[in-house]
N, C-alpha and C. Protein backbone atom coordinates (compact mmCIF):
# COMPACT_ATOMS: atom_id res chain seq x y z
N UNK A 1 -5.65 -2.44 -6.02
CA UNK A 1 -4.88 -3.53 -5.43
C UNK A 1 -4.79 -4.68 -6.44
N UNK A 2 -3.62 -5.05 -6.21
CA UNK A 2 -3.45 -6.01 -7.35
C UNK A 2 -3.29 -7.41 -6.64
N UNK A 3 -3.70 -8.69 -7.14
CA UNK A 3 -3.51 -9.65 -6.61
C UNK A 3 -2.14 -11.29 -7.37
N UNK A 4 -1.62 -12.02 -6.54
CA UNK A 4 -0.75 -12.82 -7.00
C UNK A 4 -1.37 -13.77 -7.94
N UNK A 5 -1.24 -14.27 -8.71
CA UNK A 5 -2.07 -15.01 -9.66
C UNK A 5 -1.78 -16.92 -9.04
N UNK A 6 -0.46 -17.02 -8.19
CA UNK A 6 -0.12 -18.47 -8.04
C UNK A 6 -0.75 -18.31 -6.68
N UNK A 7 -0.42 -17.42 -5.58
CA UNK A 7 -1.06 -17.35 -4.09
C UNK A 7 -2.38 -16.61 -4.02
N UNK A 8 -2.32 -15.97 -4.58
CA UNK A 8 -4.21 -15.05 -4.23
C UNK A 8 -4.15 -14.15 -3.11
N UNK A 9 -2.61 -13.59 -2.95
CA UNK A 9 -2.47 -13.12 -1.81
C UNK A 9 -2.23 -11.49 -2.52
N UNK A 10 -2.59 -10.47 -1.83
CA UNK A 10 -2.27 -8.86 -2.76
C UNK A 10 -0.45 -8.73 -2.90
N UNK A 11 -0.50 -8.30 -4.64
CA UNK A 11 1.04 -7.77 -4.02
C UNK A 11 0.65 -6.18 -3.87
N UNK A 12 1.24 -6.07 -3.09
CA UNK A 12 1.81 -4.51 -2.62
C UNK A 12 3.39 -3.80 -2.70
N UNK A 13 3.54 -3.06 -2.42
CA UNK A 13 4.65 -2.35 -2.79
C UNK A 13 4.96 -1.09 -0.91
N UNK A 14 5.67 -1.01 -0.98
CA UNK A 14 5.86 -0.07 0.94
C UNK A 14 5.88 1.42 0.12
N UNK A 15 6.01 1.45 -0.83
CA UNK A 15 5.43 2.89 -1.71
C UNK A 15 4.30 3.08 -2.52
N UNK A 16 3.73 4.34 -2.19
CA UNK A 16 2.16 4.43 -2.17
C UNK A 16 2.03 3.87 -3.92
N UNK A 17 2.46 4.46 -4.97
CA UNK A 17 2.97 3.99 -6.22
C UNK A 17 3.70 3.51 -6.62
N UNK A 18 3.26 1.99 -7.48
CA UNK A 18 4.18 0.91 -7.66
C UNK A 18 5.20 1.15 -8.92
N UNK A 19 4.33 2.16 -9.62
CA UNK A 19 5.19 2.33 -10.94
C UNK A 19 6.34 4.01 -10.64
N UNK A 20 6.35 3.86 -9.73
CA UNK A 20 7.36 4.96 -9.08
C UNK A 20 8.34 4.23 -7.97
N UNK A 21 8.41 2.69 -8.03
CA UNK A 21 9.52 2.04 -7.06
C UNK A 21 10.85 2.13 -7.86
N UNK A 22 11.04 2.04 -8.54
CA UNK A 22 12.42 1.76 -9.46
C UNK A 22 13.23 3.28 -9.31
N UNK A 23 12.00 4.17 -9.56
CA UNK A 23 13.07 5.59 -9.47
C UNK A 23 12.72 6.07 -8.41
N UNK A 24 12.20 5.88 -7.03
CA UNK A 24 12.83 6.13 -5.51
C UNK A 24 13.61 5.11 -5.16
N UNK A 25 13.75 4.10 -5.17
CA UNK A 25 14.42 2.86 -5.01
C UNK A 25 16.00 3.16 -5.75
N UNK A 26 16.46 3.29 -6.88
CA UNK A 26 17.37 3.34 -7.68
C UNK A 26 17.86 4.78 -8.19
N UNK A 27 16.67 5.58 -8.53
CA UNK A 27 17.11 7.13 -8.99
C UNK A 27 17.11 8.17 -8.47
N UNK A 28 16.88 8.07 -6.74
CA UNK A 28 16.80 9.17 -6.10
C UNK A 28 15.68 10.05 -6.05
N UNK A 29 14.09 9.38 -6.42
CA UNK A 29 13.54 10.29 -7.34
C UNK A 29 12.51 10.42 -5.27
N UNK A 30 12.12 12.07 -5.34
CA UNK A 30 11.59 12.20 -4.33
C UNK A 30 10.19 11.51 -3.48
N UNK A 31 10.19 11.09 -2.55
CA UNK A 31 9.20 10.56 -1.89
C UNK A 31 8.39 11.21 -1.20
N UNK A 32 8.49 12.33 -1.32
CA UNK A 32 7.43 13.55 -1.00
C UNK A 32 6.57 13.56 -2.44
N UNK A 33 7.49 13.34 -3.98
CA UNK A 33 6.82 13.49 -5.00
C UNK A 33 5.43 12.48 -5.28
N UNK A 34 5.43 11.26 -4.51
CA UNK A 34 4.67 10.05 -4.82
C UNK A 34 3.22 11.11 -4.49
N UNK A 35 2.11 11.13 -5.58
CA UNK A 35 1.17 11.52 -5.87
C UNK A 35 -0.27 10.86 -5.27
N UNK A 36 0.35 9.85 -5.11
CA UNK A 36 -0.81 8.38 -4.11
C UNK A 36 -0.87 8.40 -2.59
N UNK A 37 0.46 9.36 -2.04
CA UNK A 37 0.65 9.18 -0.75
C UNK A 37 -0.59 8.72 0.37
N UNK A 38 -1.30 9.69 -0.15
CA UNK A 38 -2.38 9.39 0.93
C UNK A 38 -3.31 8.23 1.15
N UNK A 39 -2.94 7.19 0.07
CA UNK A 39 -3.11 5.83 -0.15
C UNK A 39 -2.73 4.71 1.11
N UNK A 40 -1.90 5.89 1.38
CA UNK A 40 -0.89 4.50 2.35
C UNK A 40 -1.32 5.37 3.61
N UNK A 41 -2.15 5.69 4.27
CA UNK A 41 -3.05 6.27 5.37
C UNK A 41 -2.27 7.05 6.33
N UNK A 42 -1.09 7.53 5.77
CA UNK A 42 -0.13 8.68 6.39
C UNK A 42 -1.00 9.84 6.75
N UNK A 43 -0.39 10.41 7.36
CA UNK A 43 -1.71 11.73 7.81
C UNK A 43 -0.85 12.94 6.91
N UNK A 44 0.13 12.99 6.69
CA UNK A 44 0.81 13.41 5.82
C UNK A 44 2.03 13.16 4.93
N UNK A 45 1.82 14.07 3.87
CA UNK A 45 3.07 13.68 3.23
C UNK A 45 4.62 13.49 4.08
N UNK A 46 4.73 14.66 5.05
CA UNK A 46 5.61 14.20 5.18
C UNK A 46 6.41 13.21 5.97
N UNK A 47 4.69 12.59 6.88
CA UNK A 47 5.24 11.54 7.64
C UNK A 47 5.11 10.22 6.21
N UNK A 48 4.54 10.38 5.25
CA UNK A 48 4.95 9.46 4.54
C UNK A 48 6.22 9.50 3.64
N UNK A 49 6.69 9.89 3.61
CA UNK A 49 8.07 10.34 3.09
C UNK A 49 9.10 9.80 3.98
N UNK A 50 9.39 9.99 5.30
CA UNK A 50 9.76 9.87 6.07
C UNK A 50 9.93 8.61 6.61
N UNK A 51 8.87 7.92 6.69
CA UNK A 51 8.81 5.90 6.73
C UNK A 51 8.57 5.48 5.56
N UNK A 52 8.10 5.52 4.34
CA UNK A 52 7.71 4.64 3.76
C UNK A 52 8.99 3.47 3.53
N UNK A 53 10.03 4.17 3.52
CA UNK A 53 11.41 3.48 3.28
C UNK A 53 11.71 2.48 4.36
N UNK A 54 10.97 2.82 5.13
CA UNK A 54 11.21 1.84 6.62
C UNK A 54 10.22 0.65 6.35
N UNK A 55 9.22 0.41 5.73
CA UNK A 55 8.14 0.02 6.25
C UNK A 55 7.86 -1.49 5.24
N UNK A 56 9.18 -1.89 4.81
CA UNK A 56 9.40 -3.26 4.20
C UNK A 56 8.47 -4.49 4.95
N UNK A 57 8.74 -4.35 5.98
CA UNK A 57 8.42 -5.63 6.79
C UNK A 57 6.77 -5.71 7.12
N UNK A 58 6.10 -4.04 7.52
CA UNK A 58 4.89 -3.79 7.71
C UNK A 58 3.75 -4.32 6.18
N UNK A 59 4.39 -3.80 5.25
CA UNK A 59 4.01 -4.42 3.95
C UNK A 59 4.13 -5.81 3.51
N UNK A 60 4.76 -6.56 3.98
CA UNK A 60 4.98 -8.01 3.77
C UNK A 60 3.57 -8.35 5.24
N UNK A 61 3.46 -7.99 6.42
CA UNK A 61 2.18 -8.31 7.05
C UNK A 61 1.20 -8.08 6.36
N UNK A 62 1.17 -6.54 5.93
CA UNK A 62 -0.09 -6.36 5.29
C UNK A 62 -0.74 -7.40 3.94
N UNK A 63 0.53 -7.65 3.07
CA UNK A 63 0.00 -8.72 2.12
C UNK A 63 -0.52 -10.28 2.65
N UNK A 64 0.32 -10.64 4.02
CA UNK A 64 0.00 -11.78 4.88
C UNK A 64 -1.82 -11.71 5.23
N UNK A 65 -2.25 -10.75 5.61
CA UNK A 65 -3.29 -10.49 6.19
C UNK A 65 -4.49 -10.50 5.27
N UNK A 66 -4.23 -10.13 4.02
CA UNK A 66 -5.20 -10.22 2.88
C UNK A 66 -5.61 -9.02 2.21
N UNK A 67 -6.86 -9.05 2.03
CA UNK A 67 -7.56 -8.02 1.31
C UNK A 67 -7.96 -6.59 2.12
N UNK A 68 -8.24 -7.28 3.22
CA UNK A 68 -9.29 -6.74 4.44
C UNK A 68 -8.22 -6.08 5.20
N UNK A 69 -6.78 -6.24 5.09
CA UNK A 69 -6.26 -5.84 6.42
C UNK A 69 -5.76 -3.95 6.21
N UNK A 70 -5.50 -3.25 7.67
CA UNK A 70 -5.54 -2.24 8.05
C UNK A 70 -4.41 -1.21 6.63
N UNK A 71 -4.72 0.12 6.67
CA UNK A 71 -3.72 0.50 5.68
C UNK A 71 -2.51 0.57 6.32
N UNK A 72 -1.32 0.26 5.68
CA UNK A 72 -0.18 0.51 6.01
C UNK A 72 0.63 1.35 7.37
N UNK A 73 0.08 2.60 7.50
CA UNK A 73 0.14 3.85 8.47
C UNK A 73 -0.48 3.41 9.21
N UNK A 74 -2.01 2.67 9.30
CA UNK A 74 -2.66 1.86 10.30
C UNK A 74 -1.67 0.78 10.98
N UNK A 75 -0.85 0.05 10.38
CA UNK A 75 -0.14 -0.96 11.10
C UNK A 75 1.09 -0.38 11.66
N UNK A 76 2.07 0.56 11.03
CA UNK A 76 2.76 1.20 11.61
C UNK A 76 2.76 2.05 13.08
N UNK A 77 1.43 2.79 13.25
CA UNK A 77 1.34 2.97 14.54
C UNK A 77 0.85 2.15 15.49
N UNK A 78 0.25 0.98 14.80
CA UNK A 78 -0.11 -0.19 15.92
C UNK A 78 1.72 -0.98 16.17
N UNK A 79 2.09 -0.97 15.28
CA UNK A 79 3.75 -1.77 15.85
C UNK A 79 5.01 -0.25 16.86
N UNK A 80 4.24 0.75 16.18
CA UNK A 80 4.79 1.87 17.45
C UNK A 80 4.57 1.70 18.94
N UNK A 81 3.75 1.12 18.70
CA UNK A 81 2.73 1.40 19.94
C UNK A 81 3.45 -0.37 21.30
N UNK A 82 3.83 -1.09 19.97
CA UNK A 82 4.60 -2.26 20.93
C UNK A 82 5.95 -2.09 21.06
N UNK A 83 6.95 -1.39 20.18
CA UNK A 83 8.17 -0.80 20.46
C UNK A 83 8.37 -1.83 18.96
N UNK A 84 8.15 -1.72 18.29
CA UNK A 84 8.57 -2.76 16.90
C UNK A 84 9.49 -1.93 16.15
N UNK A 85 9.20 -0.23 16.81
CA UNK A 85 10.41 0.54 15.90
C UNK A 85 10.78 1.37 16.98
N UNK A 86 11.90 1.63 16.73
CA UNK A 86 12.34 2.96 17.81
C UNK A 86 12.62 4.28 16.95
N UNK A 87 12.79 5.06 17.52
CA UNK A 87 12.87 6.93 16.65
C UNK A 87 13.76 7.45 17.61
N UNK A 88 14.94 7.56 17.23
CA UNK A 88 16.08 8.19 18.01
C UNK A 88 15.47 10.01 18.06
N UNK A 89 16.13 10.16 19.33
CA UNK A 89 15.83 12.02 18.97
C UNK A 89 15.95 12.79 17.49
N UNK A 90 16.80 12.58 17.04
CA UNK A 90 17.26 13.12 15.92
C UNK A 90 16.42 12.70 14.65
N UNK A 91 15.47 11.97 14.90
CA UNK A 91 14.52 11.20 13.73
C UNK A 91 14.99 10.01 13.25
N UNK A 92 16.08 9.81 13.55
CA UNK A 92 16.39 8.37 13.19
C UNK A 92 15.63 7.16 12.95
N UNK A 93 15.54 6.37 12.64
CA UNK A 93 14.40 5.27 12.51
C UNK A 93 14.98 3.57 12.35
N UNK A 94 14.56 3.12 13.60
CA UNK A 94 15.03 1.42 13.81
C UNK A 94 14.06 0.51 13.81
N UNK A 95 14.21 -0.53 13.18
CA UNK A 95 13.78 -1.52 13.10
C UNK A 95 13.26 -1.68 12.04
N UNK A 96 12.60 -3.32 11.59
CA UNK A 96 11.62 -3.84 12.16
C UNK A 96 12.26 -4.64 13.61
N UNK A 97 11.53 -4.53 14.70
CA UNK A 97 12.30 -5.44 15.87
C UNK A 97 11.49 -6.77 15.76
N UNK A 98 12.02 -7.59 15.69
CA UNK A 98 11.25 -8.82 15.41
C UNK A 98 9.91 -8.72 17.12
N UNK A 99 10.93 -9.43 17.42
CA UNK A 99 10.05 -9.98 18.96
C UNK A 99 8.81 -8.73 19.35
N UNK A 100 8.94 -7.31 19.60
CA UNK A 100 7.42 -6.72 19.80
C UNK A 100 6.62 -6.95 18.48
N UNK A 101 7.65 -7.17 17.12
CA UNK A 101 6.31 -6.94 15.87
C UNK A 101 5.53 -8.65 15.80
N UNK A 102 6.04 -9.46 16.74
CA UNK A 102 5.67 -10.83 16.81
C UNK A 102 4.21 -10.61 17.97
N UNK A 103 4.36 -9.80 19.22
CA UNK A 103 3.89 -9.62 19.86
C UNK A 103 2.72 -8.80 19.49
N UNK A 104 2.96 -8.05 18.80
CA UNK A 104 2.14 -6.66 18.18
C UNK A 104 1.17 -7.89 16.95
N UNK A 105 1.36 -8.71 16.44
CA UNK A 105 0.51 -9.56 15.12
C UNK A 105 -0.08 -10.96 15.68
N UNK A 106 0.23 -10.63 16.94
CA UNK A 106 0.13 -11.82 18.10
C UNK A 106 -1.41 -11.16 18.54
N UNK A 107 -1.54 -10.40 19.26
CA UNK A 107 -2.27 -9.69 20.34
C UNK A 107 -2.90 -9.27 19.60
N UNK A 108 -2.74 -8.17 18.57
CA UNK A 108 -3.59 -7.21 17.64
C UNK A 108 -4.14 -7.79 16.49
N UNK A 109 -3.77 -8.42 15.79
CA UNK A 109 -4.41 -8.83 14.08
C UNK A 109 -4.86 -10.53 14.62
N UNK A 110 -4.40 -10.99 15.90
CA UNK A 110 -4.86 -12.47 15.96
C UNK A 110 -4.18 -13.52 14.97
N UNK A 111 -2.54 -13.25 14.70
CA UNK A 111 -1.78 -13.84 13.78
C UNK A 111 -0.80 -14.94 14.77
N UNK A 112 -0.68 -16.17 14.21
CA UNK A 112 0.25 -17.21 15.09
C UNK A 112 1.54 -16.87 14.14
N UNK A 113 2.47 -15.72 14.93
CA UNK A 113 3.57 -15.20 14.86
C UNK A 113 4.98 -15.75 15.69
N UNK A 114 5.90 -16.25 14.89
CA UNK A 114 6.89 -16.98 15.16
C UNK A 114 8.24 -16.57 14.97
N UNK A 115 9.16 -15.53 15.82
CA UNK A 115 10.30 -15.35 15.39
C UNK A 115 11.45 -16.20 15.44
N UNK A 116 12.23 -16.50 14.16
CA UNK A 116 13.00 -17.27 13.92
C UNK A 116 14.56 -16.53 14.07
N UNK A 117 15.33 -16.71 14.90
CA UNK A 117 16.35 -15.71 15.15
C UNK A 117 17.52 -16.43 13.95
N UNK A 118 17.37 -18.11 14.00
CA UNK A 118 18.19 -18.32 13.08
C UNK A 118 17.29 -19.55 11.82
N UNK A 119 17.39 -19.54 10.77
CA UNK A 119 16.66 -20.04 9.92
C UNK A 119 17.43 -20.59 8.58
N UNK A 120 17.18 -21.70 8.26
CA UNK A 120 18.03 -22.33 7.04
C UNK A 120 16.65 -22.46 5.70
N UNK A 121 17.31 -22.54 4.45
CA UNK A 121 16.63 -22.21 3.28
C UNK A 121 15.38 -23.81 3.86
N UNK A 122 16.48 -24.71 3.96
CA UNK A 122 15.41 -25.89 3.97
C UNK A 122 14.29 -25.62 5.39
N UNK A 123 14.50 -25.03 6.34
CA UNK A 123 12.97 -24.74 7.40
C UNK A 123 12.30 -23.54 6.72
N UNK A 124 12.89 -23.11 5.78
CA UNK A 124 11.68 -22.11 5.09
C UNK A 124 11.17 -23.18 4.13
N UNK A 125 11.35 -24.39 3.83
CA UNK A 125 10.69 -24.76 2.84
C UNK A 125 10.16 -25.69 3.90
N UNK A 126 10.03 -25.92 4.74
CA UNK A 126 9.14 -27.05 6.00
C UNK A 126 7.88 -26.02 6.09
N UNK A 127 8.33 -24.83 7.10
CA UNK A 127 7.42 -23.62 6.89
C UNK A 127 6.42 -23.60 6.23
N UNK A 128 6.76 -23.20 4.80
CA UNK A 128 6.17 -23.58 3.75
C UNK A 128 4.93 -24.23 3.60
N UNK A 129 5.92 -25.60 3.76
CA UNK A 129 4.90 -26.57 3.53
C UNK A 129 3.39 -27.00 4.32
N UNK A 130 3.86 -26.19 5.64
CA UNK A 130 2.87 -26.39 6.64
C UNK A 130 1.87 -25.05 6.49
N UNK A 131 2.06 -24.52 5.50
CA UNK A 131 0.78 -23.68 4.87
C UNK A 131 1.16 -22.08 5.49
N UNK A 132 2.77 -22.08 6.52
CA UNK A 132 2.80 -20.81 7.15
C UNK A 132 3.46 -19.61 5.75
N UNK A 133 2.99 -18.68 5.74
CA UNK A 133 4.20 -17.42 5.37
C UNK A 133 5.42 -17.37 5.84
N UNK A 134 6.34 -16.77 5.46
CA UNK A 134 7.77 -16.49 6.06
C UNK A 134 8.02 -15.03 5.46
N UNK A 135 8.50 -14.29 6.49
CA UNK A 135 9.06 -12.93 6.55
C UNK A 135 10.28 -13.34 6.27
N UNK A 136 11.32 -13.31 5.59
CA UNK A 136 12.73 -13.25 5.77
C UNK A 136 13.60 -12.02 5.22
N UNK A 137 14.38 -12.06 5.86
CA UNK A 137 15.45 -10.93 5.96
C UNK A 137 16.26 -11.31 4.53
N UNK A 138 16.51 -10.09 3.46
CA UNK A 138 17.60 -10.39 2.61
C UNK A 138 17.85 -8.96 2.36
N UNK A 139 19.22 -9.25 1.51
CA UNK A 139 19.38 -7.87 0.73
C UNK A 139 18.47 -7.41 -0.31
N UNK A 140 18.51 -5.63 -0.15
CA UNK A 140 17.41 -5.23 -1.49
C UNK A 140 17.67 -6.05 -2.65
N UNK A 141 19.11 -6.02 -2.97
CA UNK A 141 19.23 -6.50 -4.44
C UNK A 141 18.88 -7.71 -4.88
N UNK A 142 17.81 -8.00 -3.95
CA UNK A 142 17.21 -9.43 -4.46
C UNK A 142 16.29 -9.25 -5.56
N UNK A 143 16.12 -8.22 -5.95
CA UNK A 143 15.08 -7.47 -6.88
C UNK A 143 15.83 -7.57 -8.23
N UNK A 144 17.44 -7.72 -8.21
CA UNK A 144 17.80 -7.91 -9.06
C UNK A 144 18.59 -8.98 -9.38
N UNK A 145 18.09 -10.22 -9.49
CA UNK A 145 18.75 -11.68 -8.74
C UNK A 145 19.75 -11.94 -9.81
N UNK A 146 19.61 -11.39 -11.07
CA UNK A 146 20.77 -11.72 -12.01
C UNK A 146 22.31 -11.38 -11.86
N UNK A 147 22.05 -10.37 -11.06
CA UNK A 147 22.93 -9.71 -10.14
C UNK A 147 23.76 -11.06 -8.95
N UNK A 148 25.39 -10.67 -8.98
CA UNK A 148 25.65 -11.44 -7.90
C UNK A 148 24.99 -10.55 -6.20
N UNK A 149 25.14 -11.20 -5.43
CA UNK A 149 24.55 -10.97 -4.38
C UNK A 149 25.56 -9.95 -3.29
N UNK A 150 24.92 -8.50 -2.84
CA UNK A 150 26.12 -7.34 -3.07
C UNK A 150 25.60 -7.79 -0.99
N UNK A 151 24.95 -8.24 -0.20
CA UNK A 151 25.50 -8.58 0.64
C UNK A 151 23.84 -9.43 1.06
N UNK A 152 23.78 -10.06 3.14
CA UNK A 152 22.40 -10.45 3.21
C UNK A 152 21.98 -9.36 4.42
N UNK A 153 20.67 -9.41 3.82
CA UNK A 153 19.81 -8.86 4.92
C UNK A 153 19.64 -7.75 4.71
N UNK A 154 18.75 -6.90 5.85
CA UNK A 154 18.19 -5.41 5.75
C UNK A 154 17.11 -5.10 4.96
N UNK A 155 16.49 -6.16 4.55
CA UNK A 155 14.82 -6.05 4.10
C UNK A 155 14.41 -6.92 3.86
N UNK A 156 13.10 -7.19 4.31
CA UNK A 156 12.20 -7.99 4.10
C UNK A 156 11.37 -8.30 3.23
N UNK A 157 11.16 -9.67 2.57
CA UNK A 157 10.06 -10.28 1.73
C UNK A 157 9.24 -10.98 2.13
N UNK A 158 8.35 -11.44 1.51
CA UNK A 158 7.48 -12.30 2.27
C UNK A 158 7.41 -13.52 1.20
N UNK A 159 7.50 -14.39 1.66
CA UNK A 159 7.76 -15.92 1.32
C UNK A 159 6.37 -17.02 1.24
N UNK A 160 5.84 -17.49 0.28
CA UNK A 160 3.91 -17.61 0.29
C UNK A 160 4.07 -18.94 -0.07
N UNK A 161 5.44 -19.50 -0.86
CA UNK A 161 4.66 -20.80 -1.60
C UNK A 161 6.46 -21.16 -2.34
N UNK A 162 6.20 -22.90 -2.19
CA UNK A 162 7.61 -23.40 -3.13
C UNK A 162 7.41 -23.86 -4.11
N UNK A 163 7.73 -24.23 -5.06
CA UNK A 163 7.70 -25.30 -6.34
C UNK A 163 9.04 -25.98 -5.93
N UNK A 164 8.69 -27.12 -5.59
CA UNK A 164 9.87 -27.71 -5.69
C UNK A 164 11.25 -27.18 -4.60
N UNK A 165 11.81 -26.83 -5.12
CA UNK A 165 13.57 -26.31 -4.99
C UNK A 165 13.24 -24.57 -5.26
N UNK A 166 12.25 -24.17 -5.69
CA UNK A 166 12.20 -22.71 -6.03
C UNK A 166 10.80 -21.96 -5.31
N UNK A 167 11.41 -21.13 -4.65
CA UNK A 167 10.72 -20.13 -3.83
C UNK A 167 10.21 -18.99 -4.26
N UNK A 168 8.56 -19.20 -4.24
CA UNK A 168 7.78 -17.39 -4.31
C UNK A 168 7.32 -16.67 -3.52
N UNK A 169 8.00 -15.70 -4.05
CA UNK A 169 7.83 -14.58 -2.68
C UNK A 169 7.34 -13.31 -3.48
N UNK A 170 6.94 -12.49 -2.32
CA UNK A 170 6.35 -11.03 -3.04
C UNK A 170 7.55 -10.04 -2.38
N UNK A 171 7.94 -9.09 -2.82
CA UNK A 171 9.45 -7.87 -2.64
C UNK A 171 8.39 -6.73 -2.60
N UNK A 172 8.44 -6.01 -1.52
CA UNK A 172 7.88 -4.88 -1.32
C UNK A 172 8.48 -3.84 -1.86
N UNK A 173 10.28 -4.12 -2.32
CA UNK A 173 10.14 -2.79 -3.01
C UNK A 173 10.98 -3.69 -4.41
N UNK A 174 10.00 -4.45 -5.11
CA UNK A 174 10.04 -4.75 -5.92
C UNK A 174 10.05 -3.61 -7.42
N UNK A 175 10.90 -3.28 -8.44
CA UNK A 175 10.95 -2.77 -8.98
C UNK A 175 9.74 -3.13 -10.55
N UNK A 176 9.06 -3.94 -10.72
CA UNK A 176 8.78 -4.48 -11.88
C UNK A 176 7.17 -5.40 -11.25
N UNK A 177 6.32 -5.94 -11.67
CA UNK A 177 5.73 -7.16 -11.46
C UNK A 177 6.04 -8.45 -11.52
N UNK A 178 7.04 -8.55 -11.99
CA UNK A 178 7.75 -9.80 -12.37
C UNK A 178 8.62 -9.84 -10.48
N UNK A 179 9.11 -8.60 -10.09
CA UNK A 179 9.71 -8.75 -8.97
C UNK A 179 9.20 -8.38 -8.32
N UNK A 180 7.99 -7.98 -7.81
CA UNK A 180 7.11 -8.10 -7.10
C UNK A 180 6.46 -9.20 -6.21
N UNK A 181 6.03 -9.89 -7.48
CA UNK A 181 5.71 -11.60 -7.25
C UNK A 181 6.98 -12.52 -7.70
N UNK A 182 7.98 -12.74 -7.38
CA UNK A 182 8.81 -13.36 -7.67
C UNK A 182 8.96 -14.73 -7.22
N UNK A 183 9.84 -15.65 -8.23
CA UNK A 183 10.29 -16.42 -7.88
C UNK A 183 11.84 -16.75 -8.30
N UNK A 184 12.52 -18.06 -7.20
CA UNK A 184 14.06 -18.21 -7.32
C UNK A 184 14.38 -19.15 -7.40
N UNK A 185 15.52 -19.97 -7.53
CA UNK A 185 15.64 -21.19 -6.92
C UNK A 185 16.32 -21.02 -5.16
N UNK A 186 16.12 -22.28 -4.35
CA UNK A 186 16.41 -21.72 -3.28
C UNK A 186 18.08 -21.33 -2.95
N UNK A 187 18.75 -22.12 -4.01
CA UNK A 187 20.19 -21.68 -3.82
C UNK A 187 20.23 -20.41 -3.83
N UNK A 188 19.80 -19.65 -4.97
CA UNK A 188 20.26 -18.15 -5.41
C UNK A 188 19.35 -17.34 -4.17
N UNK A 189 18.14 -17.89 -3.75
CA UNK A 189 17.34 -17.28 -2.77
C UNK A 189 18.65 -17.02 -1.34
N UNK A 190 19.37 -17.94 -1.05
CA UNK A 190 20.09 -18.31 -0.26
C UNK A 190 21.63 -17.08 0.17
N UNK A 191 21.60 -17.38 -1.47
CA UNK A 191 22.74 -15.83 -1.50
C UNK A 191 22.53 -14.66 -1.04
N UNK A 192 21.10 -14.19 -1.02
CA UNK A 192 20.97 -12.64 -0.48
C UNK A 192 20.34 -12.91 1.26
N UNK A 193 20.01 -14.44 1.67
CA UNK A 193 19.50 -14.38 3.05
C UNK A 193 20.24 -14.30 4.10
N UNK A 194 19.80 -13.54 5.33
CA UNK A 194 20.36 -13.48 6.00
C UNK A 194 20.14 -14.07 7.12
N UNK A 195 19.41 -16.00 7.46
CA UNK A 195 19.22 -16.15 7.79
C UNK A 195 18.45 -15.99 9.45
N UNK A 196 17.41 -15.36 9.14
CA UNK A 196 16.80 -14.95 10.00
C UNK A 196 15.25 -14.67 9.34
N UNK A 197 14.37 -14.77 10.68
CA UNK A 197 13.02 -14.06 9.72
C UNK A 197 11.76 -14.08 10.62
N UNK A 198 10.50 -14.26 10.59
CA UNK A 198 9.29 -14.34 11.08
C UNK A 198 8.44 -15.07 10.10
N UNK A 199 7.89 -16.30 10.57
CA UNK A 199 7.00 -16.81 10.24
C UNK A 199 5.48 -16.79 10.71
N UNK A 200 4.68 -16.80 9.91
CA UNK A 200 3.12 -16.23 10.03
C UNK A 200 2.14 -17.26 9.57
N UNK A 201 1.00 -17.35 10.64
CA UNK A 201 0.12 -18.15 9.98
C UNK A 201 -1.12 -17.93 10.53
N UNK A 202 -2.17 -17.89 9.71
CA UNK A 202 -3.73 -17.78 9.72
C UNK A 202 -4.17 -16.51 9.77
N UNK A 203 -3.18 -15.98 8.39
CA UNK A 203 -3.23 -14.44 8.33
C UNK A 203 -4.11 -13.94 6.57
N UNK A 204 -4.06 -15.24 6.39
CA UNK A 204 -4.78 -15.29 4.87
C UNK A 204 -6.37 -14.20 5.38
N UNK A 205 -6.48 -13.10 4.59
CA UNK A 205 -7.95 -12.50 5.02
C UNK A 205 -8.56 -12.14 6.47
N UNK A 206 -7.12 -12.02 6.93
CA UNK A 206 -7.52 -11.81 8.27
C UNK A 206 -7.51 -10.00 8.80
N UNK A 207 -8.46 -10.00 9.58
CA UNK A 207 -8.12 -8.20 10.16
C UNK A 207 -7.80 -8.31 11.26
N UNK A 208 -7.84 -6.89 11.99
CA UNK A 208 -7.88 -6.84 13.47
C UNK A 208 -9.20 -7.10 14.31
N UNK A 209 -8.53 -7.66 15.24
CA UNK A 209 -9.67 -8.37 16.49
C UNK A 209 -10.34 -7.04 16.54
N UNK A 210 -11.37 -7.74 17.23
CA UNK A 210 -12.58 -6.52 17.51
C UNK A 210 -12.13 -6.34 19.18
């Protein structure tokens, strides 16, 4: 586990191997192939294969929570278990649903969980300031910010700390360490958000209630 050097918070990655995000992420490269799987407390490969692609938002808790908190597959069936995802017959796979995974980090990990249905760059920087995390919704290609912004929303980062006008956040399927632990200014942050998100607090090193 690797840790943020400005927050002290773990970055993580929603794939069991970090130096294998760029080519499942970008090259098609198989997610049955990831060699670590069993890292991420799947009972098998192929239920890890199967979510890890889903599990953006579960990984941004898990880094919220600290050192100590549950493995990945551990939090996934605890947010099953509140309806935070649904599984169509066909295997399909929905969510993160905000409101049960608010309920589910509420009740279970003992987290003061706040869904924000609508959210502007400047209440993520109030947020912020009041020492909370922020989950927010953007496009993947925030991973590649040099990039104009190809639309918002459909995955989650987690949002730890501002300088100023510029926002750091950790990208779960960050391609690099540099985008992993990233930072933006909040304009360009702004381009890939999709205003919306979950805010978290007193999750620094925290586990599940006994």
């Amino acid at each position: 586990m690797t840790f943020c050097t400005t927050c002290a918070l773990p970055s993580l990655t929603q794939f069991a191997s970090p130096e294998l995000v760029e080519a499942i992420v970008e090259g098609g490269h198989d997610r049955a192939d990831d060699p670590a799987w069993e890292t991420s407390g799947a009972a098998t490969v192929e239920d890890y294969a199967l979510w890890c692609g889903h599990l953006c938002g579960l990984t941004c808790l898990r880094m919220a929570l600290g050192p100590d908190a549950p493995s990945l597959f551990d939090l996934r069936d605890g947010a099953l278990k509140y309806g935070a995802y649904t599984v169509d017959a066909d295997g399909g796979i929905h969510g993160l649903i905000y409101a049960p995974f608010a309920e589910y980090a509420r009740e279970e990990l003992g987290l003061d969980a706040t869904v924000h249905r609508t959210l502007t760059v400047d209440e993520i920087a109030g947020l912020l300031d009041e020492g909370r995390t922020v989950m927010a919704s953007v496009h993947y290609g925030i991973r590649r910010p040099e990039r104009p912004a190809p639309g918002r929303g459909g995955h989650l980062v987690l949002l730890t700390a501002r300088d100023g006008d510029r926002f750091r956040f950790h990208n779960p399927s960050g391609i690099s360490p540099e985008t992993r632990c990233a930072e933006l200014p909040s304009e360009t942050f702004e381009t890939f958000f999709a205003g919306r998100g979950v805010s978290l607090g007193g999750g620094h090193g925290a586990g599940p209630r006994a």
